[in-house]
Every structure is written in C-alpha cells, then in structure tokens.
PDB file of N, CA and C in Angstrom:
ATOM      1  N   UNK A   1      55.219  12.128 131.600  1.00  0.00           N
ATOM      2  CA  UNK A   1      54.542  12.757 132.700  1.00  0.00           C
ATOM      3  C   UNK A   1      53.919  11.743 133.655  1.00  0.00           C
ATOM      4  N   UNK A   2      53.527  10.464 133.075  1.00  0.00           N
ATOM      5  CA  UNK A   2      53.181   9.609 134.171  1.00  0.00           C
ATOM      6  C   UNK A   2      54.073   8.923 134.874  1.00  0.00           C
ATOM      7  N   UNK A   3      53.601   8.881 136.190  1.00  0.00           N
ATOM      8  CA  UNK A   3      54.352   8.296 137.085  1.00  0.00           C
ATOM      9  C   UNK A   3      54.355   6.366 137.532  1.00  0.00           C
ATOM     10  N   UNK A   4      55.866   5.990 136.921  1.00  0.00           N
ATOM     11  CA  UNK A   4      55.536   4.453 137.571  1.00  0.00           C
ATOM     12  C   UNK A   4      55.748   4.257 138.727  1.00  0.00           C
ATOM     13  N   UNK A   5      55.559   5.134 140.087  1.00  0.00           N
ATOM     14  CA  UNK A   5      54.907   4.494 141.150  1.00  0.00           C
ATOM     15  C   UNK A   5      54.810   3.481 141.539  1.00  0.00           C
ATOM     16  N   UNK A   6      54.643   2.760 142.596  1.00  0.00           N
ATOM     17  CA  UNK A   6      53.736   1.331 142.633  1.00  0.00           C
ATOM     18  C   UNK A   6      52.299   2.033 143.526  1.00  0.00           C
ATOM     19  N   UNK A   7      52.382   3.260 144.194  1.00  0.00           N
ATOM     20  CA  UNK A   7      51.748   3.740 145.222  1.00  0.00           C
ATOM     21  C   UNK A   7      50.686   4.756 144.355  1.00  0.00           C
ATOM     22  N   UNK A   8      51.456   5.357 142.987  1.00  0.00           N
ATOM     23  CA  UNK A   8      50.457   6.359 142.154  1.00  0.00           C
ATOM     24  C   UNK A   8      49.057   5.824 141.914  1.00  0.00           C
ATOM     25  N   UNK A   9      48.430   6.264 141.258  1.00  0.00           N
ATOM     26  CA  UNK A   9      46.641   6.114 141.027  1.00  0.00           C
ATOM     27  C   UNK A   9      46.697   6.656 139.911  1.00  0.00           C
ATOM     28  N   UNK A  10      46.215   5.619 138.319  1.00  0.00           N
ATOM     29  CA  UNK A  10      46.291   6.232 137.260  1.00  0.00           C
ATOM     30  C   UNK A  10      44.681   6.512 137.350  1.00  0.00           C
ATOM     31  N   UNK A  11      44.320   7.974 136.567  1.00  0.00           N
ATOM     32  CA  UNK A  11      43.184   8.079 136.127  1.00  0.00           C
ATOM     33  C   UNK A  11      42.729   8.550 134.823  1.00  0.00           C
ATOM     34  N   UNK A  12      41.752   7.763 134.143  1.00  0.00           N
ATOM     35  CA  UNK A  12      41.901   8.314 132.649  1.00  0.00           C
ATOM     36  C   UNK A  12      39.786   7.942 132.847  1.00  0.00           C
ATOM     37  N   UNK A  13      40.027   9.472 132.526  1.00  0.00           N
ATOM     38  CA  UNK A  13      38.466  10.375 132.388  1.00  0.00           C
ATOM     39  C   UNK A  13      37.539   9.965 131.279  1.00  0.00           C
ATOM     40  N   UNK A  14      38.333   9.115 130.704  1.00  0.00           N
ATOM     41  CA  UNK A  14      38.315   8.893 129.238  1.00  0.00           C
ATOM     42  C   UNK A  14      37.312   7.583 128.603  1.00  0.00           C
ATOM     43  N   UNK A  15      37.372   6.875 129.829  1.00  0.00           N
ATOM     44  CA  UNK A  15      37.398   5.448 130.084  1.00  0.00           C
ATOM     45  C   UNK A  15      36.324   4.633 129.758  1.00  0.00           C
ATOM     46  N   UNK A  16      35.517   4.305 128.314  1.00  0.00           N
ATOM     47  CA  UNK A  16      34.415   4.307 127.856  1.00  0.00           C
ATOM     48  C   UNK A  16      33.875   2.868 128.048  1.00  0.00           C
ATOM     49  N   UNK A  17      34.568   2.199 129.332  1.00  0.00           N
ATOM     50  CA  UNK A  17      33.504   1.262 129.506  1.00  0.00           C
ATOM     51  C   UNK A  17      32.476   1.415 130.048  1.00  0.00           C
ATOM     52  N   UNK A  18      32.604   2.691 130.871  1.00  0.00           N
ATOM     53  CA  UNK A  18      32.058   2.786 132.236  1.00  0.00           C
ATOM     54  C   UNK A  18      30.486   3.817 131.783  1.00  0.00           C
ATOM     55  N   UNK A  19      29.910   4.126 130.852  1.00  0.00           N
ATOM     56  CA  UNK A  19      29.626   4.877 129.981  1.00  0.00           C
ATOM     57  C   UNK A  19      28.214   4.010 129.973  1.00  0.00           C
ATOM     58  N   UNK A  20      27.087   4.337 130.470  1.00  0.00           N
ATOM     59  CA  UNK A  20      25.707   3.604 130.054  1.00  0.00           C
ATOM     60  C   UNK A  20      24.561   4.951 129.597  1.00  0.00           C
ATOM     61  N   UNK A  21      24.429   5.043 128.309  1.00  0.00           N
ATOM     62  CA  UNK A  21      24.179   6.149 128.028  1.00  0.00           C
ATOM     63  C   UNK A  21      22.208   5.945 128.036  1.00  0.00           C
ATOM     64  N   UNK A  22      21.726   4.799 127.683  1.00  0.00           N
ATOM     65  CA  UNK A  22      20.598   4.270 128.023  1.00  0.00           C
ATOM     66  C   UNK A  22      19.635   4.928 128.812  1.00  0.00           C
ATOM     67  N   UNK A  23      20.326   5.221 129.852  1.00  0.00           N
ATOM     68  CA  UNK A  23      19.457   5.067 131.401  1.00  0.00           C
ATOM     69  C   UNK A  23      18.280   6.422 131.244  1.00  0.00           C
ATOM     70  N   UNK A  24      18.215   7.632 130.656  1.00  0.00           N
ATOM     71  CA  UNK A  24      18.232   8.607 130.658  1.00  0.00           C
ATOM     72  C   UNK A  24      16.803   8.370 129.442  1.00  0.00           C
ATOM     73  N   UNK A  25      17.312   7.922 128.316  1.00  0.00           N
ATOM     74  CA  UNK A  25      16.148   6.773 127.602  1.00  0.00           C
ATOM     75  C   UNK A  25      15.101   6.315 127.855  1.00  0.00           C
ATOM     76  N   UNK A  26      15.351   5.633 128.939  1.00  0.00           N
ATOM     77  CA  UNK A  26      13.750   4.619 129.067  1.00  0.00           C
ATOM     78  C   UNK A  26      13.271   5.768 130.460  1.00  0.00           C
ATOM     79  N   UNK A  27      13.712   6.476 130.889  1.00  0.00           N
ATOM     80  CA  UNK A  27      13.174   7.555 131.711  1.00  0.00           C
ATOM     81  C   UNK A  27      11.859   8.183 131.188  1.00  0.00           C
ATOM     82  N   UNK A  28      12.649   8.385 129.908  1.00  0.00           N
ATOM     83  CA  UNK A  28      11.885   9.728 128.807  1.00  0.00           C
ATOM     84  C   UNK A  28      10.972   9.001 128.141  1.00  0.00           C
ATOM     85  N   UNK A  29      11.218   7.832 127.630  1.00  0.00           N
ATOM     86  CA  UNK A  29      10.329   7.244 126.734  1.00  0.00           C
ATOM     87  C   UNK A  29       9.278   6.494 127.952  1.00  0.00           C
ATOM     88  N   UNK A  30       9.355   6.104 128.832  1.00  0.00           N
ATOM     89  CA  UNK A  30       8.050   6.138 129.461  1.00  0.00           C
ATOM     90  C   UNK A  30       6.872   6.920 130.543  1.00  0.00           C
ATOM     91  N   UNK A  31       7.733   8.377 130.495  1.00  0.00           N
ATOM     92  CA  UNK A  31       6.905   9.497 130.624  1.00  0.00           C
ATOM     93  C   UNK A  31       6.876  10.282 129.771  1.00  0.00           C
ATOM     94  N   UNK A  32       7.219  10.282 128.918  1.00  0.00           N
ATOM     95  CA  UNK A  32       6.693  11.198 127.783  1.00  0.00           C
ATOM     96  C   UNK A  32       6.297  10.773 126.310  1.00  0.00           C
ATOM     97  N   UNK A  33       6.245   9.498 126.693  1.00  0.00           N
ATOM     98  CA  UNK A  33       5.503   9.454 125.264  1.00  0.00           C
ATOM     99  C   UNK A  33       4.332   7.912 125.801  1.00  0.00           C
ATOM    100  N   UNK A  34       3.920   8.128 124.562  1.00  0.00           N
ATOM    101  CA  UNK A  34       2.709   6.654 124.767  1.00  0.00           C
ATOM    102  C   UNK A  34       1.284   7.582 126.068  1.00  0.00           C
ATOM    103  N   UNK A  35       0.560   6.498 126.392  1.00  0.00           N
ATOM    104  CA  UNK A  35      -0.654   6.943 127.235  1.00  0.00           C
ATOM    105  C   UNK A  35      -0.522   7.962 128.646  1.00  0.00           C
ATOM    106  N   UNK A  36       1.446   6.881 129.204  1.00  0.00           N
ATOM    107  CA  UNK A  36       1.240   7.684 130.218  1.00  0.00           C
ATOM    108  C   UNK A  36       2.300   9.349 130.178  1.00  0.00           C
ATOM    109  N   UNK A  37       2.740   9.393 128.972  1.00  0.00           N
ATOM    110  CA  UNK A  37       2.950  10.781 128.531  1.00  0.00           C
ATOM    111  C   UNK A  37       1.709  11.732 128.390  1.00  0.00           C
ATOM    112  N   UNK A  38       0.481  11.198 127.740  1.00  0.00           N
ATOM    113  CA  UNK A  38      -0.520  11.930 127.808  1.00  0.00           C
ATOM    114  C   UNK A  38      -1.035  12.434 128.476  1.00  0.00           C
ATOM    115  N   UNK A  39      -1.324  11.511 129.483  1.00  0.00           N
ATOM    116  CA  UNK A  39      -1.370  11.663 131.339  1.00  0.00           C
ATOM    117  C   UNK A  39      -0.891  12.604 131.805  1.00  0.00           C
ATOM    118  N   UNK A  40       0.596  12.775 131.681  1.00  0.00           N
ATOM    119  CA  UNK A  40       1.686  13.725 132.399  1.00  0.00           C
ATOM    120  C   UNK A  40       1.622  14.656 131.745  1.00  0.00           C
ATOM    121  N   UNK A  41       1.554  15.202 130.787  1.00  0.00           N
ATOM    122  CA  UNK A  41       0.836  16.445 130.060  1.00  0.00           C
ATOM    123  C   UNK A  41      -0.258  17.316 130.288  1.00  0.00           C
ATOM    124  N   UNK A  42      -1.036  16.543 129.602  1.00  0.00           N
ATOM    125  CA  UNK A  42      -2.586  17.242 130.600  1.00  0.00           C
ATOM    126  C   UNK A  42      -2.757  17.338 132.142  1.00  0.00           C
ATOM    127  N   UNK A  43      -1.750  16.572 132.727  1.00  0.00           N
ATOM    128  CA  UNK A  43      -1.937  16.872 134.404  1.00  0.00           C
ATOM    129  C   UNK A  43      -1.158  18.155 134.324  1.00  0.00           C
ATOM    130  N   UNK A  44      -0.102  18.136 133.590  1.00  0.00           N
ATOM    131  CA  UNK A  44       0.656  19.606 133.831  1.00  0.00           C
ATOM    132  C   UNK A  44       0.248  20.828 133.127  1.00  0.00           C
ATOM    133  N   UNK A  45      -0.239  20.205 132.146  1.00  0.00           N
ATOM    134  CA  UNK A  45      -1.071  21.689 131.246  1.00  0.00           C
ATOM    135  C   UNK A  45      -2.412  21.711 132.170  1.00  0.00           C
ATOM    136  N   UNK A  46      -3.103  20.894 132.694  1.00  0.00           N
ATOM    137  CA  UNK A  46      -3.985  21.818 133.802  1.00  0.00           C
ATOM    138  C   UNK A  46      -3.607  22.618 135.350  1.00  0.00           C
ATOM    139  N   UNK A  47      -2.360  21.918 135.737  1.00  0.00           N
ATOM    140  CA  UNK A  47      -1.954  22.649 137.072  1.00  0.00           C
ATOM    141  C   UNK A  47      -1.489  24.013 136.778  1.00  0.00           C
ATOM    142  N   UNK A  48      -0.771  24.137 135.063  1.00  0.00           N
ATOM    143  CA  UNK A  48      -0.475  25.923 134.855  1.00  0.00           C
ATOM    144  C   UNK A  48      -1.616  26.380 134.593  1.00  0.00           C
ATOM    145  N   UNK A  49      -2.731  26.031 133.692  1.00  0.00           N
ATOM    146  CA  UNK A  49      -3.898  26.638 133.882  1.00  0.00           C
ATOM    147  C   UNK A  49      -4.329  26.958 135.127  1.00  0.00           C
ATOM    148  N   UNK A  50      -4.422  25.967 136.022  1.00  0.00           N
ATOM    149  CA  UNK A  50      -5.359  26.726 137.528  1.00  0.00           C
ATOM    150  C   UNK A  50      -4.106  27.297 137.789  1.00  0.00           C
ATOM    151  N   UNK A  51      -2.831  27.522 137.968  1.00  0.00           N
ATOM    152  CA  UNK A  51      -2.234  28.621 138.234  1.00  0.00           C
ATOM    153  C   UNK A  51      -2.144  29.830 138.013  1.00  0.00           C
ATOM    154  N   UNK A  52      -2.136  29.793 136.519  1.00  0.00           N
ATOM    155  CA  UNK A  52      -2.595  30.832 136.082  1.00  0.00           C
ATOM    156  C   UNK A  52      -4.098  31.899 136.543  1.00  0.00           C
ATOM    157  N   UNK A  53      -4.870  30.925 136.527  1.00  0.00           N
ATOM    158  CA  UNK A  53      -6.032  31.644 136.674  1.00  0.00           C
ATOM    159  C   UNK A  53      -5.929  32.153 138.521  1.00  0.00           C
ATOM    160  N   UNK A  54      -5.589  31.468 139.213  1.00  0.00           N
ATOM    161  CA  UNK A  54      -5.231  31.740 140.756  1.00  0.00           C
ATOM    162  C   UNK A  54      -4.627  33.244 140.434  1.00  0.00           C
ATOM    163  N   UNK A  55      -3.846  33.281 140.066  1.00  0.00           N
ATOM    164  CA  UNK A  55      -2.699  34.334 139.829  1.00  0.00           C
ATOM    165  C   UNK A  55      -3.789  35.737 139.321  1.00  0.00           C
ATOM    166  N   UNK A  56      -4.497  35.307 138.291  1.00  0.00           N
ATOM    167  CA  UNK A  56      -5.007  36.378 137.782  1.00  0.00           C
ATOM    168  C   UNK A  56      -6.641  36.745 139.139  1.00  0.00           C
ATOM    169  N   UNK A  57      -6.837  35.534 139.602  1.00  0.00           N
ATOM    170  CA  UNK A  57      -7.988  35.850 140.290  1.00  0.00           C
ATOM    171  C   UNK A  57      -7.270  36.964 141.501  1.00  0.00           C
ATOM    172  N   UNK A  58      -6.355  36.666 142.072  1.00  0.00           N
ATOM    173  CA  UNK A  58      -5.740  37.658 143.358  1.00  0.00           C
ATOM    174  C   UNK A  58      -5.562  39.040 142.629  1.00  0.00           C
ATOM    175  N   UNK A  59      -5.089  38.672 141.726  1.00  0.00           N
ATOM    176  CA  UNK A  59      -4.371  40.120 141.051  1.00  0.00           C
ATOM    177  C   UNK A  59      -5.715  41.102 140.785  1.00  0.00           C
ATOM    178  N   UNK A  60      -6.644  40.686 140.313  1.00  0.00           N
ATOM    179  CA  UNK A  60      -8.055  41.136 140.056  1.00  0.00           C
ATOM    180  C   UNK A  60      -8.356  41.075 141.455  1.00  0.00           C
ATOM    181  N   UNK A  61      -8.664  41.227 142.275  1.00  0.00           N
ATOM    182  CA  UNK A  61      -9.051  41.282 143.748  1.00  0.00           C
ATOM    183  C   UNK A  61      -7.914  42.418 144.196  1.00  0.00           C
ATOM    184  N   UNK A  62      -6.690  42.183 144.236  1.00  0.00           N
ATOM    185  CA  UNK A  62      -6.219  43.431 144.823  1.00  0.00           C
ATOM    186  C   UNK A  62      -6.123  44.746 143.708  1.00  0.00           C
ATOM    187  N   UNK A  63      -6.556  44.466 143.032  1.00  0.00           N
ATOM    188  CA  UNK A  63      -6.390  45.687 141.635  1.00  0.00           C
ATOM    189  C   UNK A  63      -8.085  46.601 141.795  1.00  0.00           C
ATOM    190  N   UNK A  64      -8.846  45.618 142.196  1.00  0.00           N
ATOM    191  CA  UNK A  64      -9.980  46.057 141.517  1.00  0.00           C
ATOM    192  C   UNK A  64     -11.076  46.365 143.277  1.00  0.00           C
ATOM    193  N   UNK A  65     -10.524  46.343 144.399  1.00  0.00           N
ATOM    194  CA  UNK A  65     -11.050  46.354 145.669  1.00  0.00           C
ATOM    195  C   UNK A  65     -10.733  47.807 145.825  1.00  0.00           C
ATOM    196  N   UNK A  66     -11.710  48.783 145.407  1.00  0.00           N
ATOM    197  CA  UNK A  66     -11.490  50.159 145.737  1.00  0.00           C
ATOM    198  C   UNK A  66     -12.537  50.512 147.156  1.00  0.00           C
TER     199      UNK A  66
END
C-alpha cells in the first residue's frame, strides 16, 4: 500500500521520538502540590465560598422581598 514516490510524504502517527510526556508533570507538580499548591487551593476553596454565599445572598433578596 505504500507508495515509492520520490514526491509521496510518508507519515507514521506512531513515531515515538517525538513523544515528551514530562511537560504536563512539572505543570502539576508545581501547582498542586508543595506550599504553592496550598496557596492555589485555599485561593480557590475561598472564591467558591464567596460565590456561593453571593448566590445565596441574591437568591434570599429576591425570594424573601415581599
């Protein structure tokens, strides 16, 4: 099925040099873990808290404004 060409373009999908599986790694391991994982946590477990509570403060205001 392959073509010897001189003009064809072989491509093989396959090709595991090209493959740096790493990168994705030191992403994760220096926001999510160690001090400044802690950081990035509690900043995000407090922005759903005040969301939350935003959410419930409107909802209580238009529920409860008779």
């Amino acid at each position: 099925m392959e073509s010897n060409n001189p003009g064809s373009v072989h491509y093989n999908r396959w090709n595991e040099d090209n493959i740096n599986i790493d990168v994705e790694g030191s992403i994760y391991n220096r926001t999510c873990t160690g001090t400044v994982g802690i950081v990035v946590k509690s900043a995000g477990a407090l922005c759903a808290l005040v969301g939350i509570y935003l959410i419930g403060y409107v909802t209580g205001y238009y529920v409860h404004r008779c």
